[in-house]
PDB file of N, CA and C in Angstrom:
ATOM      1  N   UNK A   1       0.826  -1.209   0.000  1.00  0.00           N
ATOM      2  CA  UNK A   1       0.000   0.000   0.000  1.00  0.00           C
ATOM      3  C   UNK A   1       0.864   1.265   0.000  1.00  0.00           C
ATOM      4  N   UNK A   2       2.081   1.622   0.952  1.00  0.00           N
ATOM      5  CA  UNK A   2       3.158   2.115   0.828  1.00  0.00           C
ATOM      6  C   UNK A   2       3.550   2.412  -0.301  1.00  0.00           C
ATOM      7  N   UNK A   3       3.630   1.747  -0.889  1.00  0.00           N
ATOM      8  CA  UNK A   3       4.453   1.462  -2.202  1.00  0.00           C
ATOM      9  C   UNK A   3       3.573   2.035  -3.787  1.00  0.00           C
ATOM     10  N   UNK A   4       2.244   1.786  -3.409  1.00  0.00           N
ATOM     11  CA  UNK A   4       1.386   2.497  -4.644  1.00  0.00           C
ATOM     12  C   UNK A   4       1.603   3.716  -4.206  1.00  0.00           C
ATOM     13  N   UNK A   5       1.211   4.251  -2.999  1.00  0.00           N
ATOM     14  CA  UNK A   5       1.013   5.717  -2.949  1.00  0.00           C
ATOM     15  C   UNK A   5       2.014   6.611  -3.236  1.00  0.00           C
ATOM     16  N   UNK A   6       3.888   5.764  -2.612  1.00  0.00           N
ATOM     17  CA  UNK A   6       4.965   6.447  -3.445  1.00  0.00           C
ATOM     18  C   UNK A   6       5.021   6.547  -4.526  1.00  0.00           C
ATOM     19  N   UNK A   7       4.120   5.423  -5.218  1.00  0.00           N
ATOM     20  CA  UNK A   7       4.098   5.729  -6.563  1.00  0.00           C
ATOM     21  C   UNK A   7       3.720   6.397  -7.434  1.00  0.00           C
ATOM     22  N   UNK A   8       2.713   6.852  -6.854  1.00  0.00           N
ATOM     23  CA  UNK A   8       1.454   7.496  -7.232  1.00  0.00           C
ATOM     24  C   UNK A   8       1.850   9.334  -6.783  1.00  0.00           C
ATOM     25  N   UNK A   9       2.271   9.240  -6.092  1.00  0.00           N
ATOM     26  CA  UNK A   9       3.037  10.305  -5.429  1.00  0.00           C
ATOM     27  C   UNK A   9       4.471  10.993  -6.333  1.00  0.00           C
ATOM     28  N   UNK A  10       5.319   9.778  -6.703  1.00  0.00           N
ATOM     29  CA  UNK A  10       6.465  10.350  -7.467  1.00  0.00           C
ATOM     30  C   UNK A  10       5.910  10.713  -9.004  1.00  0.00           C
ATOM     31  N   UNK A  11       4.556   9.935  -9.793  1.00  0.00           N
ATOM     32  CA  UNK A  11       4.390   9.997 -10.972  1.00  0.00           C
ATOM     33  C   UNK A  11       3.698  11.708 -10.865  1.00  0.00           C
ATOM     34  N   UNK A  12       2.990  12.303 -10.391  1.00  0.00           N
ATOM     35  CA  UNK A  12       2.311  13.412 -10.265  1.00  0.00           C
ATOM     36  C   UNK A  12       3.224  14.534 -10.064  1.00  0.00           C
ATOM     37  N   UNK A  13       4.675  14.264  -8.925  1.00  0.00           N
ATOM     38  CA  UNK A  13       5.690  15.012  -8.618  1.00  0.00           C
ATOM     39  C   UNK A  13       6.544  15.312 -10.392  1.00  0.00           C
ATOM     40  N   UNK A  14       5.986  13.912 -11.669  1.00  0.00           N
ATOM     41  CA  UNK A  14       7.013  14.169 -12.724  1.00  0.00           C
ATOM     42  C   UNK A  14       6.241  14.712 -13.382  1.00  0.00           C
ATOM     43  N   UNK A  15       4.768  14.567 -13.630  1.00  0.00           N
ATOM     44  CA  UNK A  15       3.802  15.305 -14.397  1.00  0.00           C
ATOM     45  C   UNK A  15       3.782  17.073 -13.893  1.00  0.00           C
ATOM     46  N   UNK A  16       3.998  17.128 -12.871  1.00  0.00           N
ATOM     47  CA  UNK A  16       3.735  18.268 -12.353  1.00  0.00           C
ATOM     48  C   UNK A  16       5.309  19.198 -13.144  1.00  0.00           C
ATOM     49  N   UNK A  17       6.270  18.631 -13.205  1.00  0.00           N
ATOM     50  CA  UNK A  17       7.735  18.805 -13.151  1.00  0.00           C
ATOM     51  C   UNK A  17       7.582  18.870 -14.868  1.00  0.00           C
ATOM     52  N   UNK A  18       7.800  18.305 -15.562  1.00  0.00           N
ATOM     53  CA  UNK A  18       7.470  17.942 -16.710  1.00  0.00           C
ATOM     54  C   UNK A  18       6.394  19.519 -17.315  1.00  0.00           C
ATOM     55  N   UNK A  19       5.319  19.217 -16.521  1.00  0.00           N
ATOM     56  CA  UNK A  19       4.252  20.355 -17.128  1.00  0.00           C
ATOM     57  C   UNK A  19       4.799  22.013 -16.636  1.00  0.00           C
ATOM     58  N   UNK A  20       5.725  22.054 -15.783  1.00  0.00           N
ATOM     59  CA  UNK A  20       6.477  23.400 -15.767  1.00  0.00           C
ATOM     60  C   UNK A  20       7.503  23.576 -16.118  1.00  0.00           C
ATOM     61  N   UNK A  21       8.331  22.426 -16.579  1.00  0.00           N
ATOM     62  CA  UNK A  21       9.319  22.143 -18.068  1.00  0.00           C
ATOM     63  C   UNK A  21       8.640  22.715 -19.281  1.00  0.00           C
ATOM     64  N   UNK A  22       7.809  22.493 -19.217  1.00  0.00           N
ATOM     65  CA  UNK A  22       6.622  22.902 -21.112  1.00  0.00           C
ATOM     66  C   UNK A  22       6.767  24.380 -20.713  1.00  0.00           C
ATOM     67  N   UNK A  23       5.801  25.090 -19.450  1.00  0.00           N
ATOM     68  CA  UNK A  23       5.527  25.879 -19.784  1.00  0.00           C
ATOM     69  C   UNK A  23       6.651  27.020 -19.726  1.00  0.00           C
ATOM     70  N   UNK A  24       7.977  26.882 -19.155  1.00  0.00           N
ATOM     71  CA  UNK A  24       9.245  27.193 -19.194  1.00  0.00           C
ATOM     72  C   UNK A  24       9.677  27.512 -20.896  1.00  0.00           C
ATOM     73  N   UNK A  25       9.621  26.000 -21.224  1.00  0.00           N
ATOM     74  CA  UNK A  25       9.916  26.070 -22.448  1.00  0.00           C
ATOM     75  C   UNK A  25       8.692  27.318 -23.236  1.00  0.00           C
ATOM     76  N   UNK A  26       8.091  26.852 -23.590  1.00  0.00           N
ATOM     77  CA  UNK A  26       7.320  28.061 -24.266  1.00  0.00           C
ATOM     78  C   UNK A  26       7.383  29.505 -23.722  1.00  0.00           C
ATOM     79  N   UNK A  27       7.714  29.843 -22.758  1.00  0.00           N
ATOM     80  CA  UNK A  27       7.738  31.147 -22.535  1.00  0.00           C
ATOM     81  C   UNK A  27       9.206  31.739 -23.341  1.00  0.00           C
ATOM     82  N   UNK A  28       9.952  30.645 -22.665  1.00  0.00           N
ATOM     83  CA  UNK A  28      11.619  30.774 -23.222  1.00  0.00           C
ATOM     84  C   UNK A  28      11.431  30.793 -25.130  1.00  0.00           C
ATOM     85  N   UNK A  29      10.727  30.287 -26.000  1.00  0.00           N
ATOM     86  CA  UNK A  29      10.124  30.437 -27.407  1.00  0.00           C
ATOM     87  C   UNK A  29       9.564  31.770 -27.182  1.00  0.00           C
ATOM     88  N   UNK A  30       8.668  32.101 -26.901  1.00  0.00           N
ATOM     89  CA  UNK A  30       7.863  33.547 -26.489  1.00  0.00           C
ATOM     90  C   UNK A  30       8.736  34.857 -26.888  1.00  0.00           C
ATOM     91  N   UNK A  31       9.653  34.627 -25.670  1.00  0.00           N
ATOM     92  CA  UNK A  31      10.872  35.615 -25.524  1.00  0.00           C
ATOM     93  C   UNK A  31      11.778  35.918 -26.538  1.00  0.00           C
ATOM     94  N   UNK A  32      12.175  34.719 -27.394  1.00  0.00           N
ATOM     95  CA  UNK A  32      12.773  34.596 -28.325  1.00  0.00           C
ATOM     96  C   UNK A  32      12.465  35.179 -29.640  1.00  0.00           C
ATOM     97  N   UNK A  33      11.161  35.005 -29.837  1.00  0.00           N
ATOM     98  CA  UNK A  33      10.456  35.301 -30.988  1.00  0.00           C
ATOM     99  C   UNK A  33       9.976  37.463 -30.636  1.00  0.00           C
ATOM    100  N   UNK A  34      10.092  37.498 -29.536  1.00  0.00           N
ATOM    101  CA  UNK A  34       9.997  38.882 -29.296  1.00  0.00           C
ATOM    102  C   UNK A  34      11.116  39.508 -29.954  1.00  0.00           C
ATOM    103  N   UNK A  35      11.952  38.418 -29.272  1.00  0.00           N
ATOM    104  CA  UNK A  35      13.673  39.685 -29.180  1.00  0.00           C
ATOM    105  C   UNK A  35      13.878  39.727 -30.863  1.00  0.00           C
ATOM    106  N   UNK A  36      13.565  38.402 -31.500  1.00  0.00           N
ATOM    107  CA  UNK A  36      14.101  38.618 -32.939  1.00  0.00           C
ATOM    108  C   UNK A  36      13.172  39.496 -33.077  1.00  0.00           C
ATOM    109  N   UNK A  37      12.125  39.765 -33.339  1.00  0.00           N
ATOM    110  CA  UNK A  37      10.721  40.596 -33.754  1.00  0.00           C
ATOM    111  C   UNK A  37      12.028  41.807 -33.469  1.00  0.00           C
ATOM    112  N   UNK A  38      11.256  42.383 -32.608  1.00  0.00           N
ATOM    113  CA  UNK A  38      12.515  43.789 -31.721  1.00  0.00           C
ATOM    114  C   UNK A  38      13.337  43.972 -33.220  1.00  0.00           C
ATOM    115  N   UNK A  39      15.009  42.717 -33.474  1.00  0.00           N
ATOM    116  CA  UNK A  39      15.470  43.216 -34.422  1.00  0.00           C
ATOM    117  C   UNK A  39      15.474  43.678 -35.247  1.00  0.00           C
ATOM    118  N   UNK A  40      14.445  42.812 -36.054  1.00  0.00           N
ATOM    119  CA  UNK A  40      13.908  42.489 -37.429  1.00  0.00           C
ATOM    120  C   UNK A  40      13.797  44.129 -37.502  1.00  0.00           C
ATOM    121  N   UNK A  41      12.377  44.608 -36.736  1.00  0.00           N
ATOM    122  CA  UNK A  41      12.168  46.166 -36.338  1.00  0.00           C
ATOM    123  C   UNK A  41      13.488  47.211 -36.804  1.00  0.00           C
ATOM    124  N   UNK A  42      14.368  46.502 -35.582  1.00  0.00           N
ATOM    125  CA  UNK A  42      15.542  47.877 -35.594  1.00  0.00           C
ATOM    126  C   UNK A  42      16.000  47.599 -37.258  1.00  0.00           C
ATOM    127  N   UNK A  43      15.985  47.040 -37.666  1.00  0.00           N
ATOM    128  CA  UNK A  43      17.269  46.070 -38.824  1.00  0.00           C
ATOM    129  C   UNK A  43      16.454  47.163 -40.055  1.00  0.00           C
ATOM    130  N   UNK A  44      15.035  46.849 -39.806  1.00  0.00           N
ATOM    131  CA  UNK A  44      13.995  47.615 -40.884  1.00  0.00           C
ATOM    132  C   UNK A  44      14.079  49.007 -40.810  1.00  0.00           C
ATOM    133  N   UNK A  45      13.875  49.703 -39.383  1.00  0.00           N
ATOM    134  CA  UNK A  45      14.088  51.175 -39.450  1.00  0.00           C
ATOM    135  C   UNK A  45      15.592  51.914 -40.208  1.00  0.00           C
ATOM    136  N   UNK A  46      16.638  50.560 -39.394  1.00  0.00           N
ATOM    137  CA  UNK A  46      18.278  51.497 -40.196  1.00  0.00           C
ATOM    138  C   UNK A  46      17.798  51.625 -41.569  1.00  0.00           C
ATOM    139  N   UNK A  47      17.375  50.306 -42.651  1.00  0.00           N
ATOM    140  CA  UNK A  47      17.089  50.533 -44.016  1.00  0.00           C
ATOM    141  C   UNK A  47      16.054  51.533 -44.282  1.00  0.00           C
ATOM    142  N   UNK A  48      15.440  52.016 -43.397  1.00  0.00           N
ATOM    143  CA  UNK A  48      14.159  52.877 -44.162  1.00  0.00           C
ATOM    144  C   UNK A  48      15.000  54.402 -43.989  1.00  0.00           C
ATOM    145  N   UNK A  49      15.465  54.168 -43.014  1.00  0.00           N
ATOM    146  CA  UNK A  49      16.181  55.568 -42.474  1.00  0.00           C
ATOM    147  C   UNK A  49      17.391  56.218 -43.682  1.00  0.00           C
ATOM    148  N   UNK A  50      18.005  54.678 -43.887  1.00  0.00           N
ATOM    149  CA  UNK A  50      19.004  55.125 -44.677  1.00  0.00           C
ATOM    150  C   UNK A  50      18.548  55.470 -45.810  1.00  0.00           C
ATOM    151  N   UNK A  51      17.339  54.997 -46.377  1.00  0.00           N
ATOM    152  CA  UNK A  51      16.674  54.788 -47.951  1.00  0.00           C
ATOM    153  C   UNK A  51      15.991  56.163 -48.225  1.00  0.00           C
ATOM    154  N   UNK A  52      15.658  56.607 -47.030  1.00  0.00           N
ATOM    155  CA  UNK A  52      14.839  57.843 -47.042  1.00  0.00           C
ATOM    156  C   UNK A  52      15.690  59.069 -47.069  1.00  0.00           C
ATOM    157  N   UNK A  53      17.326  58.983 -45.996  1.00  0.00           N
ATOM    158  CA  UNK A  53      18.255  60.279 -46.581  1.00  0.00           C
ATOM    159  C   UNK A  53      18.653  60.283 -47.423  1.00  0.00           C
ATOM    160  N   UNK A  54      19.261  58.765 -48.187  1.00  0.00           N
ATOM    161  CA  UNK A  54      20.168  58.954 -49.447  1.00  0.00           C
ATOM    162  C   UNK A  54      19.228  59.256 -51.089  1.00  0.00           C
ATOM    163  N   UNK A  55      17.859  58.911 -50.715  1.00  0.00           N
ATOM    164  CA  UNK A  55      17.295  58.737 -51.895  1.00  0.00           C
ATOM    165  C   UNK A  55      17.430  60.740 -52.541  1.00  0.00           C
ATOM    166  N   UNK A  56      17.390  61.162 -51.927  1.00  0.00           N
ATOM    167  CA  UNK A  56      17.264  62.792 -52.393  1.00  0.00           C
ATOM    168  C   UNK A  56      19.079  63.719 -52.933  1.00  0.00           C
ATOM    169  N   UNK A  57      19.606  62.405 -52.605  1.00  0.00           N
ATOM    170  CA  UNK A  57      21.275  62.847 -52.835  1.00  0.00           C
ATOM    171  C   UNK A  57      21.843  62.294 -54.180  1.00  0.00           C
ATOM    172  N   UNK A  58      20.449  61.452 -54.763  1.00  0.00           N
ATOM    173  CA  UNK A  58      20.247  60.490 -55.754  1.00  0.00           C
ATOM    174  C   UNK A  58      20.726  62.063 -57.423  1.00  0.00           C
ATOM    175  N   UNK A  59      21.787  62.052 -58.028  1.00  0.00           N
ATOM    176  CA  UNK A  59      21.702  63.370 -59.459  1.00  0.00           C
ATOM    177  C   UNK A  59      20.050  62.527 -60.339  1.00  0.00           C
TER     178      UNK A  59
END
């Protein structure tokens, strides 16, 4: 009887462990996909910035 309930006890301790592994993981994806976003952003403004002074220096 001992022995189911440790059992029963450690399997819930890995589901539980496991299911805040996932949601770890996905936040850690989340974050990731922000920060590139963010770049992508900065990466787009230098080109618009630059496209927009040089185009008028254009003979």
């Amino acid at each position: 009887m001992v022995n189911q309930l440790l059992t029963a006890a450690m399997v819930h301790v890995f589901a539980l462990a496991g299911f805040l592994a996932g949601i770890a993981t996905l936040w850690a994806i989340s974050r990731a996909c922000r920060a590139a976003r963010a770049g992508l952003r900065w990466c787009w403004r230098q080109i618009t910035q630059h496209h927009s002074t040089t185009i008028g220096d254009l003979p």
